[in-house]
Protein backbone atom coordinates (compact mmCIF):
# COMPACT_ATOMS: atom_id res chain seq x y z
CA UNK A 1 -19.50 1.79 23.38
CA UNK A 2 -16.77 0.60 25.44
CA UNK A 3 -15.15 -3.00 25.06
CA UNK A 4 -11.90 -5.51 25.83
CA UNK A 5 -10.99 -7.60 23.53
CA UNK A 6 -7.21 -9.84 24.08
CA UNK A 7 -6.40 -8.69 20.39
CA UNK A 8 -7.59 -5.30 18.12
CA UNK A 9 -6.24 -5.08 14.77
CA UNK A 10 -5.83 -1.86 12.90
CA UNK A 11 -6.46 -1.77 9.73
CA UNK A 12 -8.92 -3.68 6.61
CA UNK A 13 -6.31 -4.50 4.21
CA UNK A 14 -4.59 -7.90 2.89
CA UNK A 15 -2.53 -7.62 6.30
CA UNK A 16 -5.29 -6.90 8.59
CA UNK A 17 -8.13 -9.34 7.39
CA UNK A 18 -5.21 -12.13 7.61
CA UNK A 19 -4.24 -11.41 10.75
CA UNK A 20 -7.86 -11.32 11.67
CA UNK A 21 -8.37 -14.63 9.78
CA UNK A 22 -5.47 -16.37 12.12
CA UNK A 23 -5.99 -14.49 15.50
CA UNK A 24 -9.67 -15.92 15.51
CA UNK A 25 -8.87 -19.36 14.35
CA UNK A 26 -6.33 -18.95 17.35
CA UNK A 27 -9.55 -18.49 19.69
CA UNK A 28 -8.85 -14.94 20.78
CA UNK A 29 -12.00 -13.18 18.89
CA UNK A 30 -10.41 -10.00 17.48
CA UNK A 31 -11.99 -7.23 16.57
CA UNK A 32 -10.96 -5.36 13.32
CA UNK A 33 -10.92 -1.57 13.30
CA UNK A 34 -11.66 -0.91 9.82
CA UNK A 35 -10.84 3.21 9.28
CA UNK A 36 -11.58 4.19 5.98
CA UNK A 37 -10.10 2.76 3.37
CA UNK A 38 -11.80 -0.41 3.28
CA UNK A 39 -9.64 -2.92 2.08
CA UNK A 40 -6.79 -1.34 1.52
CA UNK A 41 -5.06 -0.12 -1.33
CA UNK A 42 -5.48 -3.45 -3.42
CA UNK A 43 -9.01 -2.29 -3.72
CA UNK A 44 -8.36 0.00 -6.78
CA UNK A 45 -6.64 -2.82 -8.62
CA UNK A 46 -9.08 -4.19 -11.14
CA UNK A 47 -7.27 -6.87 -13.11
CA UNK A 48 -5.36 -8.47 -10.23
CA UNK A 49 -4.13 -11.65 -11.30
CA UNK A 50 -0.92 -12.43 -9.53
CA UNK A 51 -2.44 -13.60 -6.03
CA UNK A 52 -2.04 -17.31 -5.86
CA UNK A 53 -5.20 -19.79 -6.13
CA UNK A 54 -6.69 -17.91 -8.84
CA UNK A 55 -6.42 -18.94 -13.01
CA UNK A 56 -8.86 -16.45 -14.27
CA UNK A 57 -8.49 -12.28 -13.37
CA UNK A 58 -9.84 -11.08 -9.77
CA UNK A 59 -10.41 -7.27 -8.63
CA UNK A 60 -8.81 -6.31 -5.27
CA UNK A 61 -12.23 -5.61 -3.86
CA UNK A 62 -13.44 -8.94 -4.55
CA UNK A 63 -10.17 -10.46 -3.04
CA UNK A 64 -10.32 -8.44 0.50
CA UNK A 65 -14.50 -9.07 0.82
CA UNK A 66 -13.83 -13.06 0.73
CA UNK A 67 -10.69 -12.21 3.16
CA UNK A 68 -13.45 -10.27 5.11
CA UNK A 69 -15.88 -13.19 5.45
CA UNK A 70 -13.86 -15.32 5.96
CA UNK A 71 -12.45 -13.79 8.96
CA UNK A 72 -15.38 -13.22 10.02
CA UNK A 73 -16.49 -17.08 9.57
CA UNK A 74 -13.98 -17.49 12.29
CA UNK A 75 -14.91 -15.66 14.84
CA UNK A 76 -13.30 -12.05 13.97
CA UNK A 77 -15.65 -9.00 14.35
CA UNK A 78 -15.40 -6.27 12.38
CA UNK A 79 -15.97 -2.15 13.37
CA UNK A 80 -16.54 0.49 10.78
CA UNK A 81 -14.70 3.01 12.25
CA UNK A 82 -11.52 5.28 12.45
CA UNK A 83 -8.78 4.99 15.14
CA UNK A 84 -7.97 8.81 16.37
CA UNK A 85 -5.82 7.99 20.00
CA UNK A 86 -4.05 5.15 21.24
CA UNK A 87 -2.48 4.72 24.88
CA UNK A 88 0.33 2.46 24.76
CA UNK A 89 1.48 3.26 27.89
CA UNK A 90 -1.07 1.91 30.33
CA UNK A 91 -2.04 -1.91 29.89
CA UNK A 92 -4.55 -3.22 28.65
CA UNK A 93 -4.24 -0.67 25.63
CA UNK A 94 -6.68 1.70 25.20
CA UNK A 95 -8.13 2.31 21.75
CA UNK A 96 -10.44 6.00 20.87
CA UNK A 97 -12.07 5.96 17.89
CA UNK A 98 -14.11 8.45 16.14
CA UNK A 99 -17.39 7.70 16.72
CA UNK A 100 -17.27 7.11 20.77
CA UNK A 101 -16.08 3.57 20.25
CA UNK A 102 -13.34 2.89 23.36
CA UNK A 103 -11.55 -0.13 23.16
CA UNK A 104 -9.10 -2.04 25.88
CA UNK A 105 -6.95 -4.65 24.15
CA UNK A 106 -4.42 -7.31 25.51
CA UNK A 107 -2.55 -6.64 21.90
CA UNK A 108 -2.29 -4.55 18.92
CA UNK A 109 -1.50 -5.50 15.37
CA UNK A 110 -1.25 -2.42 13.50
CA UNK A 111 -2.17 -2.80 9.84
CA UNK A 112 -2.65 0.54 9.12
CA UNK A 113 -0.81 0.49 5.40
CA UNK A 114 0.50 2.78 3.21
CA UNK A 115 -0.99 5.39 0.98
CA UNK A 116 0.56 6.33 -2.58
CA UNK A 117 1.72 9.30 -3.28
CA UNK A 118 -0.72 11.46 -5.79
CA UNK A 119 0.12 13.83 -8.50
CA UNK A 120 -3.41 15.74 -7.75
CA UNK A 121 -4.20 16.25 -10.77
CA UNK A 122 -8.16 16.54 -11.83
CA UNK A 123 -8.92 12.60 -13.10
CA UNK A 124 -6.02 11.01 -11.46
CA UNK A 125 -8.40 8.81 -9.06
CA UNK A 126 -11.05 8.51 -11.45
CA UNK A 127 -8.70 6.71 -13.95
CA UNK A 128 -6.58 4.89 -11.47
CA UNK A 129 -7.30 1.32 -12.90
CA UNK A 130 -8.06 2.21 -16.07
CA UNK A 131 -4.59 3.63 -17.58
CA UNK A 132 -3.05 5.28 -14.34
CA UNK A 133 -1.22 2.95 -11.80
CA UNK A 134 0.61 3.11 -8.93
CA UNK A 135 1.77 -0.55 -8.83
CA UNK A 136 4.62 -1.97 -12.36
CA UNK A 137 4.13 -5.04 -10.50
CA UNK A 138 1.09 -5.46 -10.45
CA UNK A 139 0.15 -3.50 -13.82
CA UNK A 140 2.57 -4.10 -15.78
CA UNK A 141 1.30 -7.01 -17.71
CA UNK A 142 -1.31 -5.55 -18.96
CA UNK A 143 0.94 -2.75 -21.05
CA UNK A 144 2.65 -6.02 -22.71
CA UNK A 145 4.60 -4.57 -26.10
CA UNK A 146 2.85 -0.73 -25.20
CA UNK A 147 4.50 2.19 -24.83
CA UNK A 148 4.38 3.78 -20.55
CA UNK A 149 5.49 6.57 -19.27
CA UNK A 150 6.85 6.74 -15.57
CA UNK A 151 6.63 9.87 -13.11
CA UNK A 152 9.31 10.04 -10.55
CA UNK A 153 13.16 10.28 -10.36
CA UNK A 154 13.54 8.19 -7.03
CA UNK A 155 14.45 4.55 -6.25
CA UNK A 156 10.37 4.27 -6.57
CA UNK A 157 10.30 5.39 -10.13
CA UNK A 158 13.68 3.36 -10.88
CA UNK A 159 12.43 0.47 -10.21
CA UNK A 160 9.37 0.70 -11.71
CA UNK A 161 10.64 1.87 -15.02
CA UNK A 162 12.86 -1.07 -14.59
CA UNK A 163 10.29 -3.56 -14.32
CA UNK A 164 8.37 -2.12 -17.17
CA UNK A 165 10.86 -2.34 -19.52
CA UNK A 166 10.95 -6.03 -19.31
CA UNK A 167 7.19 -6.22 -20.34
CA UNK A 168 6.61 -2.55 -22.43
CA UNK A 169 7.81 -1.51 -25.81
CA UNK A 170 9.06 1.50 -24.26
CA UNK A 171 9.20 3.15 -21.38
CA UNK A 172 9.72 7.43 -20.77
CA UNK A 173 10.15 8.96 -17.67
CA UNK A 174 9.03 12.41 -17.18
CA UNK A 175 10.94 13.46 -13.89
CA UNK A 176 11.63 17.59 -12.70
CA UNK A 177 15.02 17.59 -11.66
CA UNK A 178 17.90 17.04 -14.64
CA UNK A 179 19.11 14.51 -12.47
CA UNK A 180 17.56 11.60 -10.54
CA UNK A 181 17.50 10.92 -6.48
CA UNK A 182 17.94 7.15 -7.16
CA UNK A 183 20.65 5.01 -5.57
CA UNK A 184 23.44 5.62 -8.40
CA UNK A 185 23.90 1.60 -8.81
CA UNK A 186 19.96 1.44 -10.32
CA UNK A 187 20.52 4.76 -12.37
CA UNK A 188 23.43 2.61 -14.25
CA UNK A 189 20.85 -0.16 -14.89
CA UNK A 190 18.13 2.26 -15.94
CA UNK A 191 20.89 4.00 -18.38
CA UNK A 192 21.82 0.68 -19.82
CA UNK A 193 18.86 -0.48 -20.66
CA UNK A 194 17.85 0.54 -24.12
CA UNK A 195 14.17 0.70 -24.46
CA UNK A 196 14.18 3.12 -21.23
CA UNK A 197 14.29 7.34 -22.41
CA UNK A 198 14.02 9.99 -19.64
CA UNK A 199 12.47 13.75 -20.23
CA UNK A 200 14.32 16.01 -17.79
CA UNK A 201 13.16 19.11 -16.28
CA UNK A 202 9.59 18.15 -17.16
CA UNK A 203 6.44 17.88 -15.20
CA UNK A 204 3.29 15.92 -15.70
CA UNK A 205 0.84 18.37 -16.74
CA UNK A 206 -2.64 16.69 -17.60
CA UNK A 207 -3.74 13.32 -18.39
CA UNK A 208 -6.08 13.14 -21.47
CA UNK A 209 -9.04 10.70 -21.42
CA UNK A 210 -11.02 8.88 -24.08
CA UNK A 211 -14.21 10.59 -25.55
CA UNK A 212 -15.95 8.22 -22.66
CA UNK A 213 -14.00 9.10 -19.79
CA UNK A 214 -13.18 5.66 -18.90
CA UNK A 215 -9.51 5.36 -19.81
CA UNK A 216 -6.10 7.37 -20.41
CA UNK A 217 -5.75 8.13 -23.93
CA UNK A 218 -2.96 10.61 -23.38
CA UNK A 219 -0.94 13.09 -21.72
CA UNK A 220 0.21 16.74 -21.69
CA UNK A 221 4.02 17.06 -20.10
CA UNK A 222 5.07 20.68 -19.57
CA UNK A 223 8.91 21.88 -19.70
CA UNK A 224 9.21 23.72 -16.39
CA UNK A 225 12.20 25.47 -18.07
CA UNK A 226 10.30 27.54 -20.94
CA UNK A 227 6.76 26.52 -19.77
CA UNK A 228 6.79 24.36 -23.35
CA UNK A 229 3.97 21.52 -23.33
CA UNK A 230 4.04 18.82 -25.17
CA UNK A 231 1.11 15.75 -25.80
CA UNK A 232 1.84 12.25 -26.25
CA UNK A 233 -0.83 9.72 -27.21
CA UNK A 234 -0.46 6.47 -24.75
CA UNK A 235 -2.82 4.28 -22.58
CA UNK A 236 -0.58 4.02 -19.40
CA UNK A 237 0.87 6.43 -17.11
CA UNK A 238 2.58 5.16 -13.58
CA UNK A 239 2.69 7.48 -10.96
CA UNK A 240 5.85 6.71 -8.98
CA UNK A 241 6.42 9.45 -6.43
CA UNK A 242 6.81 7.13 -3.92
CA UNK A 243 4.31 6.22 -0.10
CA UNK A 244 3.33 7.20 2.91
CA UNK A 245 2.85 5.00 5.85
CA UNK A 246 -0.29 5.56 7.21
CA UNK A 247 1.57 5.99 10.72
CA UNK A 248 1.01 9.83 12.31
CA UNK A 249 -1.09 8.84 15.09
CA UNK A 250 1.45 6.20 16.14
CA UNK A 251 4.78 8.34 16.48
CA UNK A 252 4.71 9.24 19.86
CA UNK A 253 4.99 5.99 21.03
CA UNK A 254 6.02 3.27 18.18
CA UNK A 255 9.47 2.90 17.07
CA UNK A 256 9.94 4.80 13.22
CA UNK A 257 12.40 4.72 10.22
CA UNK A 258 13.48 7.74 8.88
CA UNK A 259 10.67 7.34 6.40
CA UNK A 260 7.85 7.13 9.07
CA UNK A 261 7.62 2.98 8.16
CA UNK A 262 7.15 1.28 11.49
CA UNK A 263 10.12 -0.54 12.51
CA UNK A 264 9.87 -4.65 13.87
CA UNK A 265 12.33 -7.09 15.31
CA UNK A 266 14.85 -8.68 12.95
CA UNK A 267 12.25 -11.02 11.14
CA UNK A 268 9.58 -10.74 13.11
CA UNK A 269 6.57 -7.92 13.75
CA UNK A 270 6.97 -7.38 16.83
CA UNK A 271 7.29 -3.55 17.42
CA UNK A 272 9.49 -2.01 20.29
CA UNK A 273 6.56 -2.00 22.50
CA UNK A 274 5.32 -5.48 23.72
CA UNK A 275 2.24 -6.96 23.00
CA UNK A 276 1.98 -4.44 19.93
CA UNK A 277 2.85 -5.97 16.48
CA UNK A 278 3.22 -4.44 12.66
CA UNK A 279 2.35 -6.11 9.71
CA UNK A 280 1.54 -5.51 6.14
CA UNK A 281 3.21 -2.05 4.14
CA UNK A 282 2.67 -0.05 6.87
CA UNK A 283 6.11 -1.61 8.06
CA UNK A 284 7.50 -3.17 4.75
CA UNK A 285 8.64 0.25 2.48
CA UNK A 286 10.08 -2.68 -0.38
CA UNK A 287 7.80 -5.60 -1.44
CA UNK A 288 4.44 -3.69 -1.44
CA UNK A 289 2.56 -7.31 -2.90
CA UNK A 290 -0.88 -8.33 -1.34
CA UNK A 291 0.74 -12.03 -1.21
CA UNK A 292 3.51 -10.40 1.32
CA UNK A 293 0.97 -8.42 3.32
CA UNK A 294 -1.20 -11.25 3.85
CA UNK A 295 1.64 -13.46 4.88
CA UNK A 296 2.96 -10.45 7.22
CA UNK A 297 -0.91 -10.08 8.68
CA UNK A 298 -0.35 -14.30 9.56
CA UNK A 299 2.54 -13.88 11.28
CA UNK A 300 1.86 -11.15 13.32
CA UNK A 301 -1.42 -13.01 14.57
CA UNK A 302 0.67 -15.83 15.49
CA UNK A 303 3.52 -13.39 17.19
CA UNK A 304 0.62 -11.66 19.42
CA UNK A 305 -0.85 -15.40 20.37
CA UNK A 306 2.40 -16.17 21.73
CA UNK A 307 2.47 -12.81 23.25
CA UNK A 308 -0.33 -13.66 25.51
CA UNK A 309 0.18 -17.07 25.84
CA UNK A 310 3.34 -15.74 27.68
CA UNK A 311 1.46 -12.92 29.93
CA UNK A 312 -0.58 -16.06 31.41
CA UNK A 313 1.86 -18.03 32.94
């Protein structure tokens, strides 16, 4: 099916269903690419309670369907499929997708995320939510006076284990270098804070789960020096290897930072190409918060209505 629409969004996340939410109030019926992660990241957060308008505990995937509908209340339509090819050089902008779908667009917002980082290990996925996290921020809480471990040696893991301490009884981090990669300012933070130990050299080897299989009970952390493992009895593990933006189709043609994030105009989302906009963590490698996303998604619907408010004249 082949269609022109004056704005396509990329991406079902926090960012994407905002902007969608916006660009239709803003009378320019966009159309919503979904690819497939549904909703983003925030859809494997179970306990989210940190979003604002809500007293009582939410789940991400509750959170982006009402985002959904609503957007779709305005006038956005949404497509269930996967962008493979965009030309950015020929306007309108054409959009390939993997089932046959061709779109032509006046404007792109591309709110394509971020992925974490995984260990690989067997259960990782299947306990994510339920003991293994990605997210201190948005986690955290709910390790109150507990004791976490942390995997990473990065300004990722840092921070985290950082955070944590604030909230945990005590925090280890198993890292596989006997040094970390961290800026050397937030090592001296992470050294000075008491309740924050580090296990060098070390590797995370398996993560144990109750009899049910519904939550982390433990974990197995293997020495990589003398092959020496070692179990620990916890509920929470945070996997802090850091993200990936979800940008490889894009780098031929959109500007990049040296980590592949997409980069914008000094406060804005506009991209280096015009008419084509970023929002959400697929340009934003700091504040990775649904709250931020969704406000990023906003403004980049209002930047592209401008955009082609401007082409008219």
């Amino acid at each position: 099916m082949q269609q022109h629409r004056e704005i396509v969004i990329i991406g079902s996340g926090p960012a994407g269903y905002s902007a969608g939410i916006y660009a239709a109030r803003n009378g320019n019926h966009p159309l919503i690419i979904t690819g497939t992660e549904f909703g983003g990241q925030i859809t494997k957060s179970f306990d989210l309670e940190n979003y604002p308008g809500f007293t009582e505990k939410i789940d991400g995937l509750y959170l982006t369907e009402q985002m959904r509908k609503q957007a779709e209340i305005f006038g956005a339509e949404i497509l269930a499929d996967t962008v493979t090819e965009v030309d950015f050089k020929h306007r309108p902008f054409t959009i390939k997708c993997e089932n046959d779908n061709i779109i032509t667009a006046d404007s792109i917002i591309i709110a394509t995320g971020a992925s974490y980082k995984h260990l690989g290990l067997p259960n990782e996925n299947k306990l994510t939510g339920h003991g293994v996290s990605y997210c201190a921020t948005c986690d955290g809480f709910f390790f109150r006076d507990k004791e976490v471990f942390v995997v990473g040696g990065g300004n990722t893991a840092v921070y985290e284990a950082l955070h944590l301490s604030t909230v945990c009884k005590k925090v280890t981090i198993i890292h596989r270098r006997d040094h970390f990669t961290a800026e050397h300012i937030n090592q001296k933070h992470l050294f000075e804070t008491p309740n924050i130990s580090v296990i060098w050299n070390s590797v995370l080897e398996e993560i144990i789960e109750d009899k049910d299989g519904k939550k982390v009970k433990g974990i197995k952390v293997k020495n990589i020096d003398n092959n020496e493992i070692t179990e620990y009895e916890i509920e929470g593990v945070f996997i802090a290897i850091g993200n990936k933006p979800n940008t490889e189709i894009f780098k031929s043609d959109i500007e990049l930072d040296d980590s592949g994030y997409i980069k914008t105009k000094p406060d804005l989302c506009a991209t280096n190409i015009d008419g084509v906009f970023a929002a959400g963590d697929v340009k934003n490698p700091k504040f990775k918060q649904v709250v931020i996303a969704a406000a990023s998604g906003a403004q980049s619907a209002m930047e592209a209505t401008q955009y082609l408010i401007s082409i008219e004249k």
